[in-house]
N, C-alpha and C. Protein backbone atom coordinates (compact mmCIF):
# COMPACT_ATOMS: atom_id res chain seq x y z
N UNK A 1 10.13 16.26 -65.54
CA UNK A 1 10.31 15.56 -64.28
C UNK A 1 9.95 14.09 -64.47
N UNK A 2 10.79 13.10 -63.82
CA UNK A 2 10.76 11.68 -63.87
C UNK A 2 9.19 11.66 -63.16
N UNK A 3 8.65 10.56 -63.36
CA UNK A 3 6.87 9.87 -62.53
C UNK A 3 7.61 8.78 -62.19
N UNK A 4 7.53 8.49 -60.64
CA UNK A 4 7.90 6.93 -59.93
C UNK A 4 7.65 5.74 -60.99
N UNK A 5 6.53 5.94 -61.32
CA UNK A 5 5.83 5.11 -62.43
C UNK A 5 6.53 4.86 -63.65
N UNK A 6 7.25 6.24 -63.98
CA UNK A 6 8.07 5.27 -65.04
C UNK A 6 9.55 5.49 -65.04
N UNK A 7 9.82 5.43 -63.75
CA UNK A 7 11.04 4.81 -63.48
C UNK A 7 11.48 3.42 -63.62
N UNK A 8 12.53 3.25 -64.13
CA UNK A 8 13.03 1.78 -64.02
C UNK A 8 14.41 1.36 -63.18
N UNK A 9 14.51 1.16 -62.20
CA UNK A 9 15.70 1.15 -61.23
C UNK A 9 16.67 0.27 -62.29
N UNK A 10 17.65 0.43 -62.39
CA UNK A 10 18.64 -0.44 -62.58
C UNK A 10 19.56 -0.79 -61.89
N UNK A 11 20.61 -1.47 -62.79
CA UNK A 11 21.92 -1.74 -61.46
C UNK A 11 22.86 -0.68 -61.55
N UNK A 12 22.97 0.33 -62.75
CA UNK A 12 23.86 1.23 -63.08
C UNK A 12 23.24 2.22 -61.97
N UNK A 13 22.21 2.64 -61.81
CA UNK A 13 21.68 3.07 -60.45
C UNK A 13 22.08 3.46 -59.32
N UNK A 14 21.58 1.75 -59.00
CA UNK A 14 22.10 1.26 -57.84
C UNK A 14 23.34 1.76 -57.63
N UNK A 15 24.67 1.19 -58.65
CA UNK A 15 26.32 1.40 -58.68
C UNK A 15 26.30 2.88 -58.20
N UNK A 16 25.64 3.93 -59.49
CA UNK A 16 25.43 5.26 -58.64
C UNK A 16 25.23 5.71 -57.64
N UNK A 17 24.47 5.81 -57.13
CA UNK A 17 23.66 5.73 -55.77
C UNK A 17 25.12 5.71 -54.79
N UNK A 18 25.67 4.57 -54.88
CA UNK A 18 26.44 4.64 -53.66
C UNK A 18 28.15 5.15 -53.97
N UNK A 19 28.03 6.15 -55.00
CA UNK A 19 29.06 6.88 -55.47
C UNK A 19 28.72 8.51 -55.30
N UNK A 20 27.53 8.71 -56.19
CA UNK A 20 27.31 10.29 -56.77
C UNK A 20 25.46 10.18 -56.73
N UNK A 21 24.64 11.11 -55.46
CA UNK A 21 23.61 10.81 -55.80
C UNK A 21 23.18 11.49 -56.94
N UNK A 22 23.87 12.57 -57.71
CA UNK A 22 23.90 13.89 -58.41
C UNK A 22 23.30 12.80 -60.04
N UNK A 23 24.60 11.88 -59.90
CA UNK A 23 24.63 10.85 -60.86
C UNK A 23 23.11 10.42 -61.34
N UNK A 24 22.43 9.90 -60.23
CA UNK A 24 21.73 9.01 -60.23
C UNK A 24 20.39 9.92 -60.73
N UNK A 25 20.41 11.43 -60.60
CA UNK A 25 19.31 12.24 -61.47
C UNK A 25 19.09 12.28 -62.63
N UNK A 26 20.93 12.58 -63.15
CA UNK A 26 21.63 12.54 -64.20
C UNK A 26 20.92 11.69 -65.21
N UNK A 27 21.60 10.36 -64.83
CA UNK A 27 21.26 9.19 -65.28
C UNK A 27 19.68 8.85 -65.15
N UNK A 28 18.47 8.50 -64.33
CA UNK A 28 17.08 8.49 -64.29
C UNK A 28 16.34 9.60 -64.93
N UNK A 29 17.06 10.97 -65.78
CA UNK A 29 16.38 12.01 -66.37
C UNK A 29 16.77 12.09 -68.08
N UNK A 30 17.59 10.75 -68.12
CA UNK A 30 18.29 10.38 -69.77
C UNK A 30 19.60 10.84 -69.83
N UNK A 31 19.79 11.76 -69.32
CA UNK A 31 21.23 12.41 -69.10
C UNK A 31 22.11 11.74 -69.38
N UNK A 32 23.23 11.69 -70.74
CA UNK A 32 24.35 10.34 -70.38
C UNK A 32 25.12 10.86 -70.77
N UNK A 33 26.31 10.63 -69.78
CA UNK A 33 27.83 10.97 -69.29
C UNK A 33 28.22 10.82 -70.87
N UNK A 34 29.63 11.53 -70.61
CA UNK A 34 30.53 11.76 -72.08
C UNK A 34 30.61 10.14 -72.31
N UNK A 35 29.93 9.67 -73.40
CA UNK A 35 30.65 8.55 -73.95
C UNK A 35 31.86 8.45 -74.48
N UNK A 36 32.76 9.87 -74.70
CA UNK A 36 33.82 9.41 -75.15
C UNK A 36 35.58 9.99 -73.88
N UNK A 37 34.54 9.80 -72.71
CA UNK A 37 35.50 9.43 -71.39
C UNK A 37 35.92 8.37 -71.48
N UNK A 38 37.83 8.65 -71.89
CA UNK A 38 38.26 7.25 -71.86
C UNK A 38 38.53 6.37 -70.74
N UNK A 39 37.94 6.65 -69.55
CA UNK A 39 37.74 5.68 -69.01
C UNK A 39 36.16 5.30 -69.26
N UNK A 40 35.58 5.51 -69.11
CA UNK A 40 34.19 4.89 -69.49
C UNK A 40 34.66 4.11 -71.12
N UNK A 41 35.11 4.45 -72.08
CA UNK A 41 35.17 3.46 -73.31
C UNK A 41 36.40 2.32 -72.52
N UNK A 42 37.35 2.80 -71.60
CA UNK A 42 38.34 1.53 -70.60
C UNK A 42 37.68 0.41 -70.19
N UNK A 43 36.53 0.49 -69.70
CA UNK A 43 35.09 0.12 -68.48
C UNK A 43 34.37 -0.93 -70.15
N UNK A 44 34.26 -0.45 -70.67
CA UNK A 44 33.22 -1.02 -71.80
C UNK A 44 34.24 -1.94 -72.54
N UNK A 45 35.48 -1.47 -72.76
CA UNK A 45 36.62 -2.77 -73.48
C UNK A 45 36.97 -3.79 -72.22
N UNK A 46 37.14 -3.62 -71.29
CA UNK A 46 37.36 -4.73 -70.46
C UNK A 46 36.13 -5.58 -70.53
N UNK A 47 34.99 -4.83 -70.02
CA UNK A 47 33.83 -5.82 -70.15
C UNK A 47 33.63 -6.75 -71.21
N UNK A 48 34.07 -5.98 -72.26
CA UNK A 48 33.62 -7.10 -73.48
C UNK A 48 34.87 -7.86 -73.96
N UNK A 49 36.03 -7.27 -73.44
CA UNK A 49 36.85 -8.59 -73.74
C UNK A 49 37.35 -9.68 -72.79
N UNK A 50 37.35 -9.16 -71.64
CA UNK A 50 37.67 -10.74 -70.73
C UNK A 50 36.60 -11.38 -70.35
N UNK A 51 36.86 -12.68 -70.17
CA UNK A 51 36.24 -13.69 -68.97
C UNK A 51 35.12 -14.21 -70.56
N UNK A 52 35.90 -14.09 -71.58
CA UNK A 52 34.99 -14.37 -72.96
C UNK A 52 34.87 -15.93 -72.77
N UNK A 53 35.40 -17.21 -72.72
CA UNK A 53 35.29 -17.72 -72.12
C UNK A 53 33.60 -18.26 -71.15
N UNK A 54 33.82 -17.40 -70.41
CA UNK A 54 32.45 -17.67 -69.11
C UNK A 54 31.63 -16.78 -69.90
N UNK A 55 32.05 -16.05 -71.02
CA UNK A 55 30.45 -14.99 -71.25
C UNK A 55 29.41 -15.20 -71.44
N UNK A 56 28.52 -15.13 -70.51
CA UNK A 56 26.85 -15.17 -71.14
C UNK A 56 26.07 -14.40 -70.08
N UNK A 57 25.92 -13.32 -70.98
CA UNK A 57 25.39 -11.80 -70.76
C UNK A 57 24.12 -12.09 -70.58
N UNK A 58 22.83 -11.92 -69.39
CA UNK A 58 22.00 -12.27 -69.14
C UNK A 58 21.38 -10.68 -69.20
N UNK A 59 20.54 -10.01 -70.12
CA UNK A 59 19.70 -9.10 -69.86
C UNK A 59 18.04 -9.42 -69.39
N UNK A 60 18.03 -8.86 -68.11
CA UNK A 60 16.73 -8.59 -67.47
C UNK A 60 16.20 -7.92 -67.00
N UNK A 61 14.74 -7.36 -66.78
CA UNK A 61 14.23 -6.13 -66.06
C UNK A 61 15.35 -5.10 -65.38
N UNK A 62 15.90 -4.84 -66.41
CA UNK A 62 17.07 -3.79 -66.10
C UNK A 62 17.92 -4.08 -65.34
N UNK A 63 18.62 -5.27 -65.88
CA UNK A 63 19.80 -5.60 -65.33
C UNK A 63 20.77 -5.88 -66.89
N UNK A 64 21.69 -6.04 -66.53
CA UNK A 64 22.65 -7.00 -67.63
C UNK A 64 23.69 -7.44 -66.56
N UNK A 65 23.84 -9.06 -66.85
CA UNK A 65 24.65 -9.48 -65.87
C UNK A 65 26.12 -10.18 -66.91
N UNK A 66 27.32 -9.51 -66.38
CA UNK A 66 27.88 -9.72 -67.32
C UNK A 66 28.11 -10.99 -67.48
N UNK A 67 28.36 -12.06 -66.59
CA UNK A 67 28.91 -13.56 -66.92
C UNK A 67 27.66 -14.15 -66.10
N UNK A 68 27.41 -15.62 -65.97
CA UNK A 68 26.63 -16.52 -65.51
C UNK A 68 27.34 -18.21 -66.16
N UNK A 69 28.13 -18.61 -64.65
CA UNK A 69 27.77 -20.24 -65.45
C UNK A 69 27.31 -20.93 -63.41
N UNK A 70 27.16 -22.05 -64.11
CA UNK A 70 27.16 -23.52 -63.02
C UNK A 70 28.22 -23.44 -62.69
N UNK A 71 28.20 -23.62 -61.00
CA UNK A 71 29.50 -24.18 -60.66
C UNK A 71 28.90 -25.01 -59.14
N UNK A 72 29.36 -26.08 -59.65
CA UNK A 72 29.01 -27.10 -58.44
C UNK A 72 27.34 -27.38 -58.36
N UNK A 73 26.56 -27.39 -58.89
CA UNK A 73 25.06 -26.77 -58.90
C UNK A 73 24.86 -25.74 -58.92
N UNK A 74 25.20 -24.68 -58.71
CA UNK A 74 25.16 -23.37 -57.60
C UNK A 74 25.12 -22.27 -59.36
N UNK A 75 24.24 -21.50 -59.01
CA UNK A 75 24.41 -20.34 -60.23
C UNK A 75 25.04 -19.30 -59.74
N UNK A 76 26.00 -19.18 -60.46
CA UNK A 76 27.25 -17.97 -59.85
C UNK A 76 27.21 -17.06 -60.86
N UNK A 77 26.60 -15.66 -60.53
CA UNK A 77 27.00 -14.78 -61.73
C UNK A 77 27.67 -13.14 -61.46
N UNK A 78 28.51 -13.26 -62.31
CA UNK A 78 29.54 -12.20 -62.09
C UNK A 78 29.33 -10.78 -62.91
N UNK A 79 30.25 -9.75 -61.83
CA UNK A 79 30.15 -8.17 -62.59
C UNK A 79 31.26 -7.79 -62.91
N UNK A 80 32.30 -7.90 -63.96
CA UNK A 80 33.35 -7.20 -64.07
C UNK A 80 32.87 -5.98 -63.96
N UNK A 81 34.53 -5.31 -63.09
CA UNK A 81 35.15 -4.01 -62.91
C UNK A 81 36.10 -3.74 -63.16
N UNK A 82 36.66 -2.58 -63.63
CA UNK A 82 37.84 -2.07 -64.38
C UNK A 82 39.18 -2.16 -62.80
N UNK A 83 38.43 -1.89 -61.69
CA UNK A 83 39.34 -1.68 -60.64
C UNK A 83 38.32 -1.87 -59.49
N UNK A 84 39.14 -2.25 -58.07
CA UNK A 84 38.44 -1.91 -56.99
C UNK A 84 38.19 -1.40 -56.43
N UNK A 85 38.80 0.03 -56.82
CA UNK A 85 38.48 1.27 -56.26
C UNK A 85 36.83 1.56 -55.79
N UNK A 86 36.08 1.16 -56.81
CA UNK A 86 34.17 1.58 -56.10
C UNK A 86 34.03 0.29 -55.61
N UNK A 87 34.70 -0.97 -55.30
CA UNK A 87 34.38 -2.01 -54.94
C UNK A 87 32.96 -1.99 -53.96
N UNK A 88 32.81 -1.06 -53.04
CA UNK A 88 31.58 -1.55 -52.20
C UNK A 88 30.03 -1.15 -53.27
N UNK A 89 30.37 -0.05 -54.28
CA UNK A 89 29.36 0.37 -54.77
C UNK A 89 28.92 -1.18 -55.83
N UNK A 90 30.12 -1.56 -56.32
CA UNK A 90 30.03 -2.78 -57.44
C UNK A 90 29.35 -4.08 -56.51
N UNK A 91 29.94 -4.01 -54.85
CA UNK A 91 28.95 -5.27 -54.43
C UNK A 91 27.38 -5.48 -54.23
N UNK A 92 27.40 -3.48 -53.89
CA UNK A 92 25.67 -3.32 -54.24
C UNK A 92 25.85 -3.80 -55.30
N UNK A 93 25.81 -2.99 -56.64
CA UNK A 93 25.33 -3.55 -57.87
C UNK A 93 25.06 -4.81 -57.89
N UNK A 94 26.36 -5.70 -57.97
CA UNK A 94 26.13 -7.28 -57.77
C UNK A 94 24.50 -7.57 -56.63
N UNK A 95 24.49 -7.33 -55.63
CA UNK A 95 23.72 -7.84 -54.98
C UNK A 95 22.36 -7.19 -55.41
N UNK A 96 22.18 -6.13 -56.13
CA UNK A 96 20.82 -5.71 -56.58
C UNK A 96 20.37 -7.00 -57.76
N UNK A 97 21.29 -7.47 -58.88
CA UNK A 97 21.21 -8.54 -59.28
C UNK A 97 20.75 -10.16 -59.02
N UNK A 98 21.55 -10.07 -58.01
CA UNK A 98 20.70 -11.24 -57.11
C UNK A 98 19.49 -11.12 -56.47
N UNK A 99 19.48 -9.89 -55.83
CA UNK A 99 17.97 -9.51 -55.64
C UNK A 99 16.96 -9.87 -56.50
N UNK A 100 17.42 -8.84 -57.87
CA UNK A 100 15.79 -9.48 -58.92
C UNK A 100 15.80 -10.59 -58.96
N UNK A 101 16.99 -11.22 -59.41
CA UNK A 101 17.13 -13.11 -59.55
C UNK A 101 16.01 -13.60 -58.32
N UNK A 102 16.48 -13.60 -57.14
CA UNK A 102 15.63 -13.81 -55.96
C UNK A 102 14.34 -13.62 -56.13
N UNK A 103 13.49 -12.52 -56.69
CA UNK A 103 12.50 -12.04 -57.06
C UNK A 103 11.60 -12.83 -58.31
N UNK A 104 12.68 -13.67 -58.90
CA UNK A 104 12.05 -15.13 -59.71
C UNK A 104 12.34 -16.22 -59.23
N UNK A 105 12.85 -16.29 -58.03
CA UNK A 105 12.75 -17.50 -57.43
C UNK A 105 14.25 -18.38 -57.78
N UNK A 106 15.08 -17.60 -58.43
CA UNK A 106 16.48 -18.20 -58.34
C UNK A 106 17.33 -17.39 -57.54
N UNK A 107 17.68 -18.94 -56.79
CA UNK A 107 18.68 -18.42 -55.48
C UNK A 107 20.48 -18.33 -56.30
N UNK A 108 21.25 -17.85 -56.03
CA UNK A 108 22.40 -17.51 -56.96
C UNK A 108 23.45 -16.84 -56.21
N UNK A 109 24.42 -16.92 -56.18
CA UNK A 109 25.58 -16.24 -55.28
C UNK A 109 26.21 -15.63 -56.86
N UNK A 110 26.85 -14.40 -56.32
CA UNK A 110 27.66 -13.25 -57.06
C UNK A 110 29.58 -13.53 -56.61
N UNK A 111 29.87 -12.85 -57.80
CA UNK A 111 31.70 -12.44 -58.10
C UNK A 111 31.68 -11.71 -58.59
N UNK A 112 33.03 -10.33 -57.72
CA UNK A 112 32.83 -9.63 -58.30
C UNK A 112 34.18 -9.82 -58.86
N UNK A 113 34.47 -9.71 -60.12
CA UNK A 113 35.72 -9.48 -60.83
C UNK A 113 36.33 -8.38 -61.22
N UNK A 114 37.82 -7.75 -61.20
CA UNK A 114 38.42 -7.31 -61.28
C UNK A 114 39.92 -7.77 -62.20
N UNK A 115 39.56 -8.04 -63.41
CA UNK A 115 40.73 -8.96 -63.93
C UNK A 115 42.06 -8.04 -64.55
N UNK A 116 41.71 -6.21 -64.23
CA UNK A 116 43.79 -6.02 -63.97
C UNK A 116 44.33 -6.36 -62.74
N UNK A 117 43.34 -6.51 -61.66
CA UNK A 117 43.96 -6.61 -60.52
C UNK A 117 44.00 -8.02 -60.15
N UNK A 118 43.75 -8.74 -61.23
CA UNK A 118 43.41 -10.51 -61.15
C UNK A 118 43.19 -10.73 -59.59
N UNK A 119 41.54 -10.29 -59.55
CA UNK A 119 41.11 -10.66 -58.03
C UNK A 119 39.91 -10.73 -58.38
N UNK A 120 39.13 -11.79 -57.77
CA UNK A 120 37.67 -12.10 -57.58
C UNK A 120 37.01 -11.95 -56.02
N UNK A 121 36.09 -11.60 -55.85
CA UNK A 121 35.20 -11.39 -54.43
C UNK A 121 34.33 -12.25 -54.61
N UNK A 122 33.46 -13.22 -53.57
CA UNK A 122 32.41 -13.66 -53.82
C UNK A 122 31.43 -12.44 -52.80
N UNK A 123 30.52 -12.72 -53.44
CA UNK A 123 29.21 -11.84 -52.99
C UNK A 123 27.99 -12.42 -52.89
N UNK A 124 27.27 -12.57 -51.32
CA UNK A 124 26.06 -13.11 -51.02
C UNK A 124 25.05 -12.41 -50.55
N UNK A 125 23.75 -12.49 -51.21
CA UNK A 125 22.61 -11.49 -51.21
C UNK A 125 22.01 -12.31 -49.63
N UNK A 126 22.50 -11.34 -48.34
CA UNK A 126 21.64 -11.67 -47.35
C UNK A 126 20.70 -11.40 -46.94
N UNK A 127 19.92 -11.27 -46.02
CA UNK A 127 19.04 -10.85 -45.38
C UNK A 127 19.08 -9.07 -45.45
N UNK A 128 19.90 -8.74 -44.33
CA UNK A 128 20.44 -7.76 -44.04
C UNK A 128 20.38 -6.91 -45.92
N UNK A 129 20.95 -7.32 -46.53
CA UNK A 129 21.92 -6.93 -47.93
C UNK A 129 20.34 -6.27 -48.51
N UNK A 130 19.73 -7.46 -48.56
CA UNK A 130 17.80 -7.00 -49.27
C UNK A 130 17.56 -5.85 -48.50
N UNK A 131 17.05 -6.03 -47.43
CA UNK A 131 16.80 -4.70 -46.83
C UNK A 131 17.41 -3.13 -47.23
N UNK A 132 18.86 -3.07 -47.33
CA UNK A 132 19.57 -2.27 -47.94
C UNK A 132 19.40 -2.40 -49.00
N UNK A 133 19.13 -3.07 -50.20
CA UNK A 133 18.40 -2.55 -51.06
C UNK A 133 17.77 -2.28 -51.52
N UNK A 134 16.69 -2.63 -50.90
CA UNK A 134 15.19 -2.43 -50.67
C UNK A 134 15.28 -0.77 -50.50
N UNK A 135 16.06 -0.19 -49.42
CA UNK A 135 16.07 1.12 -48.96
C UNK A 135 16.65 2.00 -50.06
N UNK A 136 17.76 1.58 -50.66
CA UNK A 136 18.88 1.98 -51.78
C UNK A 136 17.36 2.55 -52.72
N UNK A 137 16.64 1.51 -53.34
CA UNK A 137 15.85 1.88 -54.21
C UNK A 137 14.79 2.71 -53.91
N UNK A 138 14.20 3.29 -52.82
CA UNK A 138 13.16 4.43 -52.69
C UNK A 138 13.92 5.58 -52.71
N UNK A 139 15.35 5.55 -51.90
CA UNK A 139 15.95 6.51 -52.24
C UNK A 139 16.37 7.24 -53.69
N UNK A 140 16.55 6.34 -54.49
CA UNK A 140 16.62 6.36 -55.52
C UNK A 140 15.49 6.97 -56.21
N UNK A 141 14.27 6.24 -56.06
CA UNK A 141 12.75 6.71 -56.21
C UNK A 141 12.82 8.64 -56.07
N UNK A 142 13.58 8.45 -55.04
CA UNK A 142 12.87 10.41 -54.28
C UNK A 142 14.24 10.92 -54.62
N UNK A 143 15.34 11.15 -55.38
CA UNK A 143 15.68 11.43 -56.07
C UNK A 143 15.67 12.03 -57.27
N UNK A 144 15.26 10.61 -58.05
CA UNK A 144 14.82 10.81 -59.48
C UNK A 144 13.37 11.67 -59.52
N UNK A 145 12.47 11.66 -58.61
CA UNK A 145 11.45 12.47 -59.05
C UNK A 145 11.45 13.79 -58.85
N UNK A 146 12.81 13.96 -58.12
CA UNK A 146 12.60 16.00 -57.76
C UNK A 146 12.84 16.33 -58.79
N UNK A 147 12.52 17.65 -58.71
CA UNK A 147 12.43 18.34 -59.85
C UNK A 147 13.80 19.12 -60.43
N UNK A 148 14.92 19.31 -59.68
CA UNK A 148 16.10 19.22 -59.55
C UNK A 148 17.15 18.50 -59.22
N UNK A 149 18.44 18.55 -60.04
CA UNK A 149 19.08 17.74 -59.20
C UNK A 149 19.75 17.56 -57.87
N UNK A 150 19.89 16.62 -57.43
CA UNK A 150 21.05 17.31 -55.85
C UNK A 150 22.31 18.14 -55.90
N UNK A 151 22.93 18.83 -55.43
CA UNK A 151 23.53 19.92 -56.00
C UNK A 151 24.93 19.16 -55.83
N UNK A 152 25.66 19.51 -56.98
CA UNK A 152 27.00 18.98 -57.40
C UNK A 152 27.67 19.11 -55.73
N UNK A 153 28.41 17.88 -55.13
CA UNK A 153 29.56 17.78 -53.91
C UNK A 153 30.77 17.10 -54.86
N UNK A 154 31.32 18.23 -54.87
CA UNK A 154 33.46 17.67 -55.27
C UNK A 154 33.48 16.32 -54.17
N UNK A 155 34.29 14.96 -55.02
CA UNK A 155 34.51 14.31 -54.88
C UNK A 155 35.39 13.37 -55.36
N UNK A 156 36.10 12.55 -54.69
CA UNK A 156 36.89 11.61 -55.70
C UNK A 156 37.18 11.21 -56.91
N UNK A 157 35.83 11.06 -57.13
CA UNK A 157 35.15 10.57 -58.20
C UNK A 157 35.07 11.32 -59.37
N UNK A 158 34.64 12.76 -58.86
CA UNK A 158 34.61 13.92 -60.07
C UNK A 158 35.54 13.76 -60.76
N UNK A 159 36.89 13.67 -61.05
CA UNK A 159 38.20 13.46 -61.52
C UNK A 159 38.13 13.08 -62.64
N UNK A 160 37.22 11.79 -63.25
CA UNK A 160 37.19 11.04 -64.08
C UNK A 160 36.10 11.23 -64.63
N UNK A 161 34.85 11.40 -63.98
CA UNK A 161 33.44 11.16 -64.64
C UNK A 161 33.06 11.86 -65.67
N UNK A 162 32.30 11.22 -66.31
CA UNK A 162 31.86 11.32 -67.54
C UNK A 162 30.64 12.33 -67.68
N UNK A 163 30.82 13.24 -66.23
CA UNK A 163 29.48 14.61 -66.30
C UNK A 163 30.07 15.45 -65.56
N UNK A 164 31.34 15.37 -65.49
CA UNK A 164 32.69 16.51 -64.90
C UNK A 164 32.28 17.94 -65.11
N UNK A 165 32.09 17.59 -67.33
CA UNK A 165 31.81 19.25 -67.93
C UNK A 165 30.34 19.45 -67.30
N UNK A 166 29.34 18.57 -66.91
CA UNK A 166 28.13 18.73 -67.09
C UNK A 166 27.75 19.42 -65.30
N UNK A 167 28.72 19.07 -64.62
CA UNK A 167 28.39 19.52 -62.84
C UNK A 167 29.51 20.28 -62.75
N UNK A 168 30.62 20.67 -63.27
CA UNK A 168 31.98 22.19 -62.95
C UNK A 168 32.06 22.95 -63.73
N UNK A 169 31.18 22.61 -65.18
CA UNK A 169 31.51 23.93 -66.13
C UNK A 169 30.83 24.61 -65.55
């Protein structure tokens, strides 16, 4: 069983969380999805080949942010996505990012990118947005520490994921 204590929230988490809470046991108990789901290796070649250019991969207290530059003064840092299909789950993610950022005292606006669908979102960590993630993450907390997981719900999502064999076999 996970200890709150040594949990480490991340943003892959977070992204979970507002997809599959099943995921988010999965994932906080070491559990990791088929790495050789070709969409998950789809997800990992886009990331590392576009927007090479703007790349500079910022890893922090369990984040990795895929791009970061200046623009206008302003620190803008972005999350590629393969598609917009989880778009609201990817703006959490994004905004859990800005959160920690916030949490050192850099203020920073988010994009979320989507470069088959050549579309960008901007994304701003508000008031409102903290709070929700503030909440996102205890949930998360009381999750990861049961002693089971939440019990597999068929979903959209199941289709593709990379713990399909691991929640229908």
């Amino acid at each position: 069983m996970v200890e709150e204590s040594d949990l480490k929230i991340t943003g892959t988490l977070i992204w979970y969380y507002h997809i599959c809470k099943r995921e988010v046991w999965l994932m906080a108990h070491q559990l990791e999805p088929d790495e050789d789901n070709p969409l998950i290796e789809l997800g990992r070649l886009i990331s590392e080949t576009t927007y090479k250019r703007d790349k500079k991969q910022i890893h922090l207290e369990g984040i990795t942010i895929d791009l970061a530059k200046l623009d206008d003064e302003k620190i803008v840092v972005g999350e590629v996505k393969k598609s917009s299909k989880f778009r609201d789950s990817a703006r959490m993610q994004l905004c859990y990012y800005l959160y920690v950022l916030r949490g050192y005292g850099i203020e920073a606006e988010g994009e979320l990118l989507f470069p088959k669908e050549k579309r960008r979102e901007k994304v701003t960590l508000t008031d409102e947005t903290a709070r929700e993630i503030e909440g996102t993450i205890e949930e998360i907390k009381k999750i990861a520490t049961q002693e089971l997981p939440p019990k597999a719900v068929k979903i959209g999502y199941c289709t593709n994921c990379g713990y399909r064999e691991f929640c229908w076999s």
